[in-house]
N, C-alpha and C. Protein backbone atom coordinates (compact mmCIF):
# COMPACT_ATOMS: atom_id res chain seq x y z
N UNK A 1 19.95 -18.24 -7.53
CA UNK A 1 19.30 -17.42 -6.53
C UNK A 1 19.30 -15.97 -6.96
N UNK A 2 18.04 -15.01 -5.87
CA UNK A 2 18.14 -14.08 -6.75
C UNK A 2 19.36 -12.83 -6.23
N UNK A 3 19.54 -11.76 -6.40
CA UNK A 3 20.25 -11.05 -5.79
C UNK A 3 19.56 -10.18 -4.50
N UNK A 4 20.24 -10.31 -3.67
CA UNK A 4 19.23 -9.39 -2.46
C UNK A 4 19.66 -8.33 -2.29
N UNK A 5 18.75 -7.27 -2.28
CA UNK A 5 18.74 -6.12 -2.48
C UNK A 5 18.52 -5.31 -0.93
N UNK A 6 19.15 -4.37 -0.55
CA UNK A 6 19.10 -4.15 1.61
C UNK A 6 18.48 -2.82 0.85
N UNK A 7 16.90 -2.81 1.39
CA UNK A 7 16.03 -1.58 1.89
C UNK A 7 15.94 -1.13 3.22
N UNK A 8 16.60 0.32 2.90
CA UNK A 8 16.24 1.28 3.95
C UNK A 8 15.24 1.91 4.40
N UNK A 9 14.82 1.80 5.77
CA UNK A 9 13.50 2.37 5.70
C UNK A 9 13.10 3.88 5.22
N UNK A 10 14.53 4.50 5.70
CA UNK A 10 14.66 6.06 5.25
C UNK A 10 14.02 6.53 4.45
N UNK A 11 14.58 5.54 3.42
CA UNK A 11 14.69 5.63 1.79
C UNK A 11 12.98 5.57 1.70
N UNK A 12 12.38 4.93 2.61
CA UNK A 12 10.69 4.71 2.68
C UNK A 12 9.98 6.23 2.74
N UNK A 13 10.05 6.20 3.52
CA UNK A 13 9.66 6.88 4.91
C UNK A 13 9.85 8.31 4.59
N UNK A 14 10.89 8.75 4.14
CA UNK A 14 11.32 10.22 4.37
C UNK A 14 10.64 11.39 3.36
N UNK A 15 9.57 11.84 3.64
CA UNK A 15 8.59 12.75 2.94
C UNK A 15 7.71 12.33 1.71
N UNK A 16 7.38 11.14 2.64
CA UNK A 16 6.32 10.40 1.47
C UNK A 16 4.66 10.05 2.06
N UNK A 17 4.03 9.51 1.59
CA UNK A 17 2.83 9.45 1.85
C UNK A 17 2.73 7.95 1.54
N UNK A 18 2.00 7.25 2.63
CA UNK A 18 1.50 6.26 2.56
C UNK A 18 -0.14 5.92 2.55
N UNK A 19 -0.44 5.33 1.29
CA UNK A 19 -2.23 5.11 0.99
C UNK A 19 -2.42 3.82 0.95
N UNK A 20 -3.61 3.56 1.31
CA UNK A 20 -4.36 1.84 1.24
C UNK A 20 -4.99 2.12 -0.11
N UNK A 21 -4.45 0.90 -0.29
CA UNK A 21 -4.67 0.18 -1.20
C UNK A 21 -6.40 -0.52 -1.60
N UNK A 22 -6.28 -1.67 -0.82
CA UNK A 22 -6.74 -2.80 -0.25
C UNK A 22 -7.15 -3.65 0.90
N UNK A 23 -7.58 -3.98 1.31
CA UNK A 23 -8.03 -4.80 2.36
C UNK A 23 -8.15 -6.32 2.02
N UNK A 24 -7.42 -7.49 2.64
CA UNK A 24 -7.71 -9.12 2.08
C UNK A 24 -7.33 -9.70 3.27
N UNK A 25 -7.89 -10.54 3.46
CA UNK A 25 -7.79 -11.97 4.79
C UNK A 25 -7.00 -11.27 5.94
N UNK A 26 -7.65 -10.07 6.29
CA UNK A 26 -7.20 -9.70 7.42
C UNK A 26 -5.71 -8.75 7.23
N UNK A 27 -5.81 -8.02 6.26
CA UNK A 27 -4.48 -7.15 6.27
C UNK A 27 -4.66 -6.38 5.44
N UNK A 28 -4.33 -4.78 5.96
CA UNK A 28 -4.45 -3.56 4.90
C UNK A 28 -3.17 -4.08 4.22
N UNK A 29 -3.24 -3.34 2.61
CA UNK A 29 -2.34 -2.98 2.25
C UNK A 29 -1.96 -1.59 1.70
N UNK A 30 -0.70 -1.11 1.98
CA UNK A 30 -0.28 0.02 1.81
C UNK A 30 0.20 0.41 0.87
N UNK A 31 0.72 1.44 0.35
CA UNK A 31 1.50 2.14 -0.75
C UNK A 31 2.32 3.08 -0.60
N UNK A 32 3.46 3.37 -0.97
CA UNK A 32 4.62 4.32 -0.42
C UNK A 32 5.25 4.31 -2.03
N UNK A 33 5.11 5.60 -2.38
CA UNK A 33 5.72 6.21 -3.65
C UNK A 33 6.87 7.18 -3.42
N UNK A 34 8.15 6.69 -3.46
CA UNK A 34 9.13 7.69 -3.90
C UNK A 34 9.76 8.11 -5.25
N UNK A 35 10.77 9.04 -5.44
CA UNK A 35 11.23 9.24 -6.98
C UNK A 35 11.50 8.50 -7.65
N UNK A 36 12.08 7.25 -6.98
CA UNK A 36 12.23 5.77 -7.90
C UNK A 36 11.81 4.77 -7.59
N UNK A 37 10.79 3.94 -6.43
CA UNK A 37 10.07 3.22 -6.36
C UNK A 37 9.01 3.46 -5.32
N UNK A 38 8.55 2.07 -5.88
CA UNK A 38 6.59 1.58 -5.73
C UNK A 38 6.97 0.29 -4.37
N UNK A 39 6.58 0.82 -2.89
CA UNK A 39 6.68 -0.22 -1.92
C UNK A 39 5.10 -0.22 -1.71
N UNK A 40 5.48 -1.82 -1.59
CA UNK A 40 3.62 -2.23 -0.81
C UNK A 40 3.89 -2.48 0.64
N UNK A 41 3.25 -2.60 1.80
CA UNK A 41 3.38 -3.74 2.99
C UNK A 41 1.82 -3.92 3.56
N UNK A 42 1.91 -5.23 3.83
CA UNK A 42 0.53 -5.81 4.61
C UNK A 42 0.84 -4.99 6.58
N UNK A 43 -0.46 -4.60 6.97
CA UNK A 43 -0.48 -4.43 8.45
C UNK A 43 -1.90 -5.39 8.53
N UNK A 44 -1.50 -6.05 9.55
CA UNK A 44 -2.34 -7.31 10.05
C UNK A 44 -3.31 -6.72 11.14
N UNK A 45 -4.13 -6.62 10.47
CA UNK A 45 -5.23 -5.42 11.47
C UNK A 45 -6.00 -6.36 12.89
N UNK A 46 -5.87 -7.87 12.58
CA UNK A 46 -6.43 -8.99 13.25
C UNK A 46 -5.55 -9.43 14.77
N UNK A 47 -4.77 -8.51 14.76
CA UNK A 47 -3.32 -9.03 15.89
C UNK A 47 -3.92 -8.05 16.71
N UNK A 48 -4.52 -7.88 17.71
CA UNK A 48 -4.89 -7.11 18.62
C UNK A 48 -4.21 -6.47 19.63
N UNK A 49 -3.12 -7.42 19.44
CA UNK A 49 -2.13 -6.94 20.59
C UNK A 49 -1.17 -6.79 19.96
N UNK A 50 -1.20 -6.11 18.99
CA UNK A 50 -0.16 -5.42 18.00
C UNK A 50 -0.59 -3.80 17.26
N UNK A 51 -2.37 -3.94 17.24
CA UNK A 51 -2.74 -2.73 16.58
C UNK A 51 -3.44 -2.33 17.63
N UNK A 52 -4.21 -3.14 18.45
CA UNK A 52 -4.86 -2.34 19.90
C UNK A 52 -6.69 -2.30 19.12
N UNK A 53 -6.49 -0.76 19.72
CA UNK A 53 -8.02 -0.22 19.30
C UNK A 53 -7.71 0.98 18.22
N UNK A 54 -6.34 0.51 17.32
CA UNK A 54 -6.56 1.63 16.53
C UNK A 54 -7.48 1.95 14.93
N UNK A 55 -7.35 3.07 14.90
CA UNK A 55 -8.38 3.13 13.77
C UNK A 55 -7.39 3.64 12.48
N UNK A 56 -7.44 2.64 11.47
CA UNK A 56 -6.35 2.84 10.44
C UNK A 56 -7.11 3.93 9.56
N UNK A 57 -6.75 5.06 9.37
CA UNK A 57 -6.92 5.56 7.86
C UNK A 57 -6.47 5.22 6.40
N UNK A 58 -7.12 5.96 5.50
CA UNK A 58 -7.06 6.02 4.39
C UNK A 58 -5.55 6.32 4.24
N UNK A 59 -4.98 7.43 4.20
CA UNK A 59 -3.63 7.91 3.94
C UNK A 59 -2.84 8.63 5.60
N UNK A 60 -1.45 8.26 5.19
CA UNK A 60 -0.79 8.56 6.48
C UNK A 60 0.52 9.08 5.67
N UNK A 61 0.97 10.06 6.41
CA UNK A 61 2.55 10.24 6.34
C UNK A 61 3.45 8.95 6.46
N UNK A 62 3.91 8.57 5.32
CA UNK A 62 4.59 6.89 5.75
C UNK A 62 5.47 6.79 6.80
N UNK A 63 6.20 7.92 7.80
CA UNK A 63 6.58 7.38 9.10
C UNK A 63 6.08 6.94 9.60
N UNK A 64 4.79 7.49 9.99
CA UNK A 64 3.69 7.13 10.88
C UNK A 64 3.34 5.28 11.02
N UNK A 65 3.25 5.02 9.97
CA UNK A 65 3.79 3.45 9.55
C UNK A 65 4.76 2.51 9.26
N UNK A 66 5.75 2.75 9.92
CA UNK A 66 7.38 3.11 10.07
C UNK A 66 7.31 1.60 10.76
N UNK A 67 6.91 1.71 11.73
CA UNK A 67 6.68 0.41 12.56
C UNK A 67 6.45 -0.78 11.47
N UNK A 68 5.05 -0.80 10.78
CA UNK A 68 5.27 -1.88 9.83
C UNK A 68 5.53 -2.06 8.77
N UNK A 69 6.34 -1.33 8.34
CA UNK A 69 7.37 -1.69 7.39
C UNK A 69 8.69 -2.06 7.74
N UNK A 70 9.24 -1.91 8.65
CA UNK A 70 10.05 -2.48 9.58
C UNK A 70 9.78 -3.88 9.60
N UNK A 71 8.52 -4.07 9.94
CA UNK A 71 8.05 -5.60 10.39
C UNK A 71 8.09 -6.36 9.18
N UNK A 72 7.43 -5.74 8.28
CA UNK A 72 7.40 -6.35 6.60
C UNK A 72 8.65 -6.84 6.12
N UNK A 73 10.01 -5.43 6.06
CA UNK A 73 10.79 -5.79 5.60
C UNK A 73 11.43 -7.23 6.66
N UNK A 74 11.69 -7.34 7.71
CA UNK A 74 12.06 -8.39 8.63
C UNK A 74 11.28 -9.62 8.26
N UNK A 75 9.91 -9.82 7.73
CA UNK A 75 9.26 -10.92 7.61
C UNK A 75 9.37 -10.86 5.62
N UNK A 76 10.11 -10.09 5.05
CA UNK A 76 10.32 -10.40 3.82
C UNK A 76 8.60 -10.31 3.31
N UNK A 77 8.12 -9.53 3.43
CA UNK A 77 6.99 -9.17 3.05
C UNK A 77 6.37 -7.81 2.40
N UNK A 78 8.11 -7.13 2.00
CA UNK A 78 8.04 -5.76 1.73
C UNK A 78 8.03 -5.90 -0.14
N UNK A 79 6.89 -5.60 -0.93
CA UNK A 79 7.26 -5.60 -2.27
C UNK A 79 7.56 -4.33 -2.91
N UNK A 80 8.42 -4.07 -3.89
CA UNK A 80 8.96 -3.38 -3.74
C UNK A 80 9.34 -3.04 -5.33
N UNK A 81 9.53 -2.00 -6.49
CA UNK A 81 9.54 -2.21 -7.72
C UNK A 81 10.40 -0.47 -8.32
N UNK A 82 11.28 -0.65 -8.98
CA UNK A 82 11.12 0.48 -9.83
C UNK A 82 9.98 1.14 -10.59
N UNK A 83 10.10 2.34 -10.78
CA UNK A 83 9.30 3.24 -11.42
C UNK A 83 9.50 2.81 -12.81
């Protein structure tokens, strides 16, 4: 098995910028660059009663998306890589 590794969202989140990527079967994907890694996460734009009537941009302050990466990392859907 492999070794599991505990991501902080902090470590995300804290004066970074989050950009799309992509769009596939119903889910942006994101990008969050810090000094030593490359995080992706899917937001499921199709859950209506999760995103509402919002309108996703291009780039966000990655708090702002704080919420799903939270969700990502909990559903093991956070990828994640050294520089």
């Amino acid at each position: 098995m492999g070794k599991t590794v505990e991501v902080k969202v902090i470590d995300i989140v804290k004066g970074t910028t989050a950009n799309l990527m992509y769009a596939e079967k119903g889910k942006l994907f994101y990008k969050v660059e810090n000094d030593t890694h490359v995080y992706i996460f899917p937001v499921d734009f199709t859950d209506i009663e999760d995103v509402g009537e919002t309108r996703f941009e291009v780039e966000y302050k990655a708090v702002t998306l704080m919420r799903y990466i939270n969700k990502a990392i909990k559903k093991d859907l956070l990828v994640f890589y050294k520089k």
